[in-house]
Protein backbone atom coordinates (compact mmCIF):
# COMPACT_ATOMS: atom_id res chain seq x y z
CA UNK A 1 14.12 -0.11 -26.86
CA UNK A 2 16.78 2.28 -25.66
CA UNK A 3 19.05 0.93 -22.13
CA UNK A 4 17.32 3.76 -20.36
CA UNK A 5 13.93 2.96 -21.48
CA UNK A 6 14.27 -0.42 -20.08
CA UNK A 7 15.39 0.56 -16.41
CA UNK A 8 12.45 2.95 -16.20
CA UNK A 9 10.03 0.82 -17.71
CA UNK A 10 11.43 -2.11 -15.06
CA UNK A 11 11.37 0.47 -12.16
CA UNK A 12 7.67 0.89 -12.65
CA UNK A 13 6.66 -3.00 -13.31
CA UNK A 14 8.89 -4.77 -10.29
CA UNK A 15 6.17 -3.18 -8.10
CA UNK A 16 3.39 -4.82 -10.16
CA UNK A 17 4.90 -8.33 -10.01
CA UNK A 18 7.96 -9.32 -9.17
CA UNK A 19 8.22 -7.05 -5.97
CA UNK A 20 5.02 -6.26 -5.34
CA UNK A 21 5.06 -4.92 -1.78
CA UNK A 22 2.12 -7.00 -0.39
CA UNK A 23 2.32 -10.33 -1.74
CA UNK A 24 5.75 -10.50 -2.46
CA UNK A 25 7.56 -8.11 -0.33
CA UNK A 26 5.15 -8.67 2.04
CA UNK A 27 4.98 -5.25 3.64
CA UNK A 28 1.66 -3.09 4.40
CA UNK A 29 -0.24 -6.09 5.56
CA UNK A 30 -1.99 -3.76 8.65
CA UNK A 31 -4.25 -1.43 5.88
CA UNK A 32 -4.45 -4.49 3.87
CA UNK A 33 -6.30 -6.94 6.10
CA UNK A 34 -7.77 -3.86 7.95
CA UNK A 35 -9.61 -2.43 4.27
CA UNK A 36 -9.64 -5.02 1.65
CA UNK A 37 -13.34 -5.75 3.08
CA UNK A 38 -14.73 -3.99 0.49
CA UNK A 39 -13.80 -2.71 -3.19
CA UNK A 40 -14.65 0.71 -2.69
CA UNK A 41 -12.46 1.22 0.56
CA UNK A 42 -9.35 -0.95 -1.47
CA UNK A 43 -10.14 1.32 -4.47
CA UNK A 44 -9.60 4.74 -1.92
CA UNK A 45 -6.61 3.16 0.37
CA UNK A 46 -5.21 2.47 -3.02
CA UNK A 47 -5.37 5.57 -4.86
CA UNK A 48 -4.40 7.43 -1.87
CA UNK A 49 -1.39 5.72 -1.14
CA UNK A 50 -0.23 5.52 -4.88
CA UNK A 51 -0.33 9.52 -4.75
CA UNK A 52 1.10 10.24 -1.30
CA UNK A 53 3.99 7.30 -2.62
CA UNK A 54 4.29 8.80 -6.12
CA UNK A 55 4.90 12.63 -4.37
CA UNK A 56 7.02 11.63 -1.75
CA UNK A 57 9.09 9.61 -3.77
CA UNK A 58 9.45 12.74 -6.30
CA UNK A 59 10.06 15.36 -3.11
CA UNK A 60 12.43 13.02 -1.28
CA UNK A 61 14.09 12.29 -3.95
CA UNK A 62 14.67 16.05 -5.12
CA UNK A 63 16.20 16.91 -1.75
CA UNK A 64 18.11 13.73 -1.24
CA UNK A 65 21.55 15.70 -1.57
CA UNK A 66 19.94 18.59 0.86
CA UNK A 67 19.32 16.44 3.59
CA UNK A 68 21.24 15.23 6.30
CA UNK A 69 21.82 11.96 6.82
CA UNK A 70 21.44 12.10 11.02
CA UNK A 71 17.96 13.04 10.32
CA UNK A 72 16.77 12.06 7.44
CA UNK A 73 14.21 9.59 8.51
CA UNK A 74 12.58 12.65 10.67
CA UNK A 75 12.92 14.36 7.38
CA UNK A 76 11.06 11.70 5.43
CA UNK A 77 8.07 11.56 7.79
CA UNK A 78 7.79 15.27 7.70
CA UNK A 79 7.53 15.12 4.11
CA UNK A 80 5.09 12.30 3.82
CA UNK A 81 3.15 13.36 6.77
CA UNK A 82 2.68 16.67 4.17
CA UNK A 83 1.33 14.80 1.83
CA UNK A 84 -0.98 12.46 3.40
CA UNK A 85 -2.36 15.54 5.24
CA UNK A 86 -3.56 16.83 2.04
CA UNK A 87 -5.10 14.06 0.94
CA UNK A 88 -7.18 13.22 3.95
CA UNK A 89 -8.57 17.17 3.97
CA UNK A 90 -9.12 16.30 0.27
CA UNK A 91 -11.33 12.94 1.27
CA UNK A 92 -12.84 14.72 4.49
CA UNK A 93 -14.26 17.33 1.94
CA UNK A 94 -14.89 15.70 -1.03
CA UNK A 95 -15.35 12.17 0.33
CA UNK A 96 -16.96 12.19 3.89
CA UNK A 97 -18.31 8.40 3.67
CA UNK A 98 -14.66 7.10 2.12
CA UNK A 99 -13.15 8.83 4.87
CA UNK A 100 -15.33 6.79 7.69
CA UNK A 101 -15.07 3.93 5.75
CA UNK A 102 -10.85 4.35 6.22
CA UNK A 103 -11.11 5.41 9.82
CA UNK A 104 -8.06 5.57 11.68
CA UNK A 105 -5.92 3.85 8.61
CA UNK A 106 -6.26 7.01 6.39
CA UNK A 107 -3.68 9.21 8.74
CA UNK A 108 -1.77 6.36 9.04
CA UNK A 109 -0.20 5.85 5.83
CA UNK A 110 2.36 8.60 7.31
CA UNK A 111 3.98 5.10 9.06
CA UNK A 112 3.33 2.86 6.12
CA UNK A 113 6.29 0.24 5.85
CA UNK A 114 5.95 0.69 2.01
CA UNK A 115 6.00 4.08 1.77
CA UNK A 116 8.87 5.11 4.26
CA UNK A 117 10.84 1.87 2.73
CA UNK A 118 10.66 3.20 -0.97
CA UNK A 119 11.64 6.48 0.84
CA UNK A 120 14.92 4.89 2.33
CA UNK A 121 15.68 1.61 0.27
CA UNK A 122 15.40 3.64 -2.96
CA UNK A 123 14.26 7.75 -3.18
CA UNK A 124 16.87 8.67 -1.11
CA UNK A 125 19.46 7.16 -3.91
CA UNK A 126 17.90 7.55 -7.08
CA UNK A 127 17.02 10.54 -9.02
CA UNK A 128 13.49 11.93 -9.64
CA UNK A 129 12.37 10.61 -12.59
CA UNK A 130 13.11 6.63 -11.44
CA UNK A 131 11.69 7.25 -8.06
CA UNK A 132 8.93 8.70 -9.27
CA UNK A 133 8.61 5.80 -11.73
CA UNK A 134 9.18 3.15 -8.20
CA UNK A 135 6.44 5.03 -6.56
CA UNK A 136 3.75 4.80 -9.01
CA UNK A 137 4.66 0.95 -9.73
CA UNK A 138 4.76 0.29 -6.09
CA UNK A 139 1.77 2.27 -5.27
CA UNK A 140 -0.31 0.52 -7.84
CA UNK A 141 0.83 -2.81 -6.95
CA UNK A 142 -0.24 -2.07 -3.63
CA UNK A 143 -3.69 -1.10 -5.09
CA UNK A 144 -3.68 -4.05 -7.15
CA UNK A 145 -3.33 -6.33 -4.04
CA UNK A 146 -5.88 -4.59 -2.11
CA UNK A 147 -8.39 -5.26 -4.97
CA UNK A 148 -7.40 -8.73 -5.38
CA UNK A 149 -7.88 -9.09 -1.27
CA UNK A 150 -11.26 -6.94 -1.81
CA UNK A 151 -12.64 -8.64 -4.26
CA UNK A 152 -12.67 -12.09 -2.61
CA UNK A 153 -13.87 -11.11 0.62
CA UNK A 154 -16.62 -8.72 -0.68
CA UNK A 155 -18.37 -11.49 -3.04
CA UNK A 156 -18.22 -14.52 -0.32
CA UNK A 157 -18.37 -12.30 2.95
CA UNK A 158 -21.31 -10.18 2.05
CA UNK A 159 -22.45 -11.11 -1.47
CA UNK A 160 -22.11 -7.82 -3.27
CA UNK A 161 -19.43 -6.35 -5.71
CA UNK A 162 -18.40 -2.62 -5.90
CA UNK A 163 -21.09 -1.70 -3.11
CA UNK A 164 -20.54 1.69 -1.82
CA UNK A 165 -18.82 2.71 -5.43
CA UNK A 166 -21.16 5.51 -5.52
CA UNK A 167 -19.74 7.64 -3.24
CA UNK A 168 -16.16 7.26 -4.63
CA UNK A 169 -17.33 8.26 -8.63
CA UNK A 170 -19.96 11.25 -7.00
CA UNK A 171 -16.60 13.21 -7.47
CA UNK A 172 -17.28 12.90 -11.36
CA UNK A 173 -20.60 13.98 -10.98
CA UNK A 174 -23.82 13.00 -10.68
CA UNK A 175 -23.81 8.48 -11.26
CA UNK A 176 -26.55 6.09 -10.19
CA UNK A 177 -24.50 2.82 -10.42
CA UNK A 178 -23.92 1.61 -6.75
CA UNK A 179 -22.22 -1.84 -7.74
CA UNK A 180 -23.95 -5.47 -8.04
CA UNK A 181 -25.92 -7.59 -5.75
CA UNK A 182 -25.15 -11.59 -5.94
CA UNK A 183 -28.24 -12.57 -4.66
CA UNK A 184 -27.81 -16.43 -4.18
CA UNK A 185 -24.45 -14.97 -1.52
CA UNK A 186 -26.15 -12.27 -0.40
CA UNK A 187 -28.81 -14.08 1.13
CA UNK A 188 -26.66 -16.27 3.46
CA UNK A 189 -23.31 -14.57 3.19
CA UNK A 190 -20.14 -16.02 4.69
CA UNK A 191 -19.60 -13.28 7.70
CA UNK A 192 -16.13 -14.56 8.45
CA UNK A 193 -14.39 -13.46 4.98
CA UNK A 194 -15.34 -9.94 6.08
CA UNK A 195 -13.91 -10.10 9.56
CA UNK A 196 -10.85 -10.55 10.81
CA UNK A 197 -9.69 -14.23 10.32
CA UNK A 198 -11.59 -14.50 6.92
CA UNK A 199 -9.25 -11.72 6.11
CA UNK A 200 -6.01 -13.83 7.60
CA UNK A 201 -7.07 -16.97 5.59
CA UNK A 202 -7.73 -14.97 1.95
CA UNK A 203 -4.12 -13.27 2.33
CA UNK A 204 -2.52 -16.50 3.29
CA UNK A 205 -4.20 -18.06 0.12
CA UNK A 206 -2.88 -15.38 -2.19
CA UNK A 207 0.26 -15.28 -0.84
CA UNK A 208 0.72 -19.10 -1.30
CA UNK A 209 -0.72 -18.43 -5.58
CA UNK A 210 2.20 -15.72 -5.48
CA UNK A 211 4.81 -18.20 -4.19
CA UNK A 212 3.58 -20.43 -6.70
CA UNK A 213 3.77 -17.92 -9.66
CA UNK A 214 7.11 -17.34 -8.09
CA UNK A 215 8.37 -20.95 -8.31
CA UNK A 216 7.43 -21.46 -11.87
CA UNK A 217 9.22 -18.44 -12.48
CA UNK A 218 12.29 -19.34 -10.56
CA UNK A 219 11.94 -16.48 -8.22
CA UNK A 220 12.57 -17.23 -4.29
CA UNK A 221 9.39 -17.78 -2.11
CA UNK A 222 7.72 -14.39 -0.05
CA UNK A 223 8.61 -15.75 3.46
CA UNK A 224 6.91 -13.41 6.50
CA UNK A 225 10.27 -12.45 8.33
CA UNK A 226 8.56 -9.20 10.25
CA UNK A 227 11.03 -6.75 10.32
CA UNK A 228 13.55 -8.43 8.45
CA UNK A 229 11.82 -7.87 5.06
CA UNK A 230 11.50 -3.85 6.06
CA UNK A 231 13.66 -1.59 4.17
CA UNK A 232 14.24 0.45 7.36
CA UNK A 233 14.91 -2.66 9.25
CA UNK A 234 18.77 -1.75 9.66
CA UNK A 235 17.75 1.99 10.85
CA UNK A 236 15.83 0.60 13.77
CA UNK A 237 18.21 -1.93 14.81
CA UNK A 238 20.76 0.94 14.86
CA UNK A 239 18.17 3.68 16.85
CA UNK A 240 17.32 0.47 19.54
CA UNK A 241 21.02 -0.36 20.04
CA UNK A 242 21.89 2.74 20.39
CA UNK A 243 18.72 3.51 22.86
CA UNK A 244 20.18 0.75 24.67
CA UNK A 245 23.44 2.02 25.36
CA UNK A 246 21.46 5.32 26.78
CA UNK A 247 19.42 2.82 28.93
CA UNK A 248 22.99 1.13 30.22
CA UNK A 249 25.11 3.86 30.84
């Protein structure tokens, strides 16, 4: 395999594994917690982050010489803000039940830490064809976490798999499979995995198996840092110092 072949190929897996941006990077955790109830909402936060990360990635990347650099985070939002509009018309019309099932965290992808950190930390300095690569790795390693998070808290919090599935595959056509029933879970489910500390204790678990993973691999630990860990962690240290000179003089 060519030199070139391998730096693509590694710009698409480090999302997957080594810096995937949930359990490793440990970014996005908000639309994590808030949909990896179910499999069906982790399946359409997923898939509609991947795309709006994927086209962004590609568009911000294409103008990266075009745009300034005093506004270029304005610039970026603008651009993803684009793209996630079209998607949630898309889901709105298409996908009315996905798009309740989302809520509020649908629109909100436009402030994703993930997506506006590929945009800075890497878009914004590569060319199209790598950052397009980055965005699809990223965006399905952020699907794969959401799946893995899902997954648990579906089967022990209300004793079903894939429930609500239906709605999501309707866009194929006509399909009567609506997911499985565990029946000796779903008669006394565990309530907490699918509220809001259940959700707190499953992440915590899987980010201790990735730190594990990590340590047999010789990689450092995930540590939660907040903003430190954000790619745009250095542009809002400059905009609040610089906000605070405003405030002083």
């Amino acid at each position: 395999m060519s030199e070139e072949k391998k730096c693509m190929s590694r710009e698409f897996t480090k999302g997957l594994l080594t810096e995937n941006p949930v359990f490793r990077l440990v970014l996005g955790t908000c639309p994590t917690l808030a949909v990896s109830t179910s499999v069906s909402s982790a399946i359409g936060m997923g898939l509609a982050a991947t795309i709006v990360l994927t086209c962004s990635n590609i568009v911000i990347s294409a103008l990266r010489k075009l745009i300034p650099d005093r506004v270029r985070i304005p610039a970026y939002i603008v651009i993803i803000a684009s793209f996630v509009t079209i998607i949630q018309l898309l889901v709105k019309a298409f996908l009315p039940s996905l798009d309740t099932a989302l809520g509020v965290y649908l629109p909100l992808i436009v402030v994703n830490c993930i997506i506006l950190g590929r945009a800075e930390a890497f878009a914004s300095k590569n060319p199209v064809a790598a950052s397009a690569l980055d965005g699809l790795g990223m965006g399905i390693g952020f699907l794969a976490a959401l799946l893995c998070m899902s997954t648990v808290r579906e089967i022990l919090g209300s004793g079903t798999f894939l429930s609500g599935i239906k709605e999501l595959l309707s866009v194929f056509g006509e399909v009567n499979f609506d997911g499985f029933t565990i029946p000796w879970i779903n008669a006394h489910p565990m309530i907490i995995f699918v509220l809001a500390p259940g959700g707190f204790f499953v992440f915590g678990i899987m980010i201790a198996l990735a730190n594990k993973v990590a340590e047999r691999n010789g990689k450092p630990k995930a540590e939660l840092k907040g903003c430190a860990n954000c790619p745009m962690a250095a542009t809002c240290r400059i905009r609040d110092d610089q906000s605070k000179e405003v405030s002083l003089s």
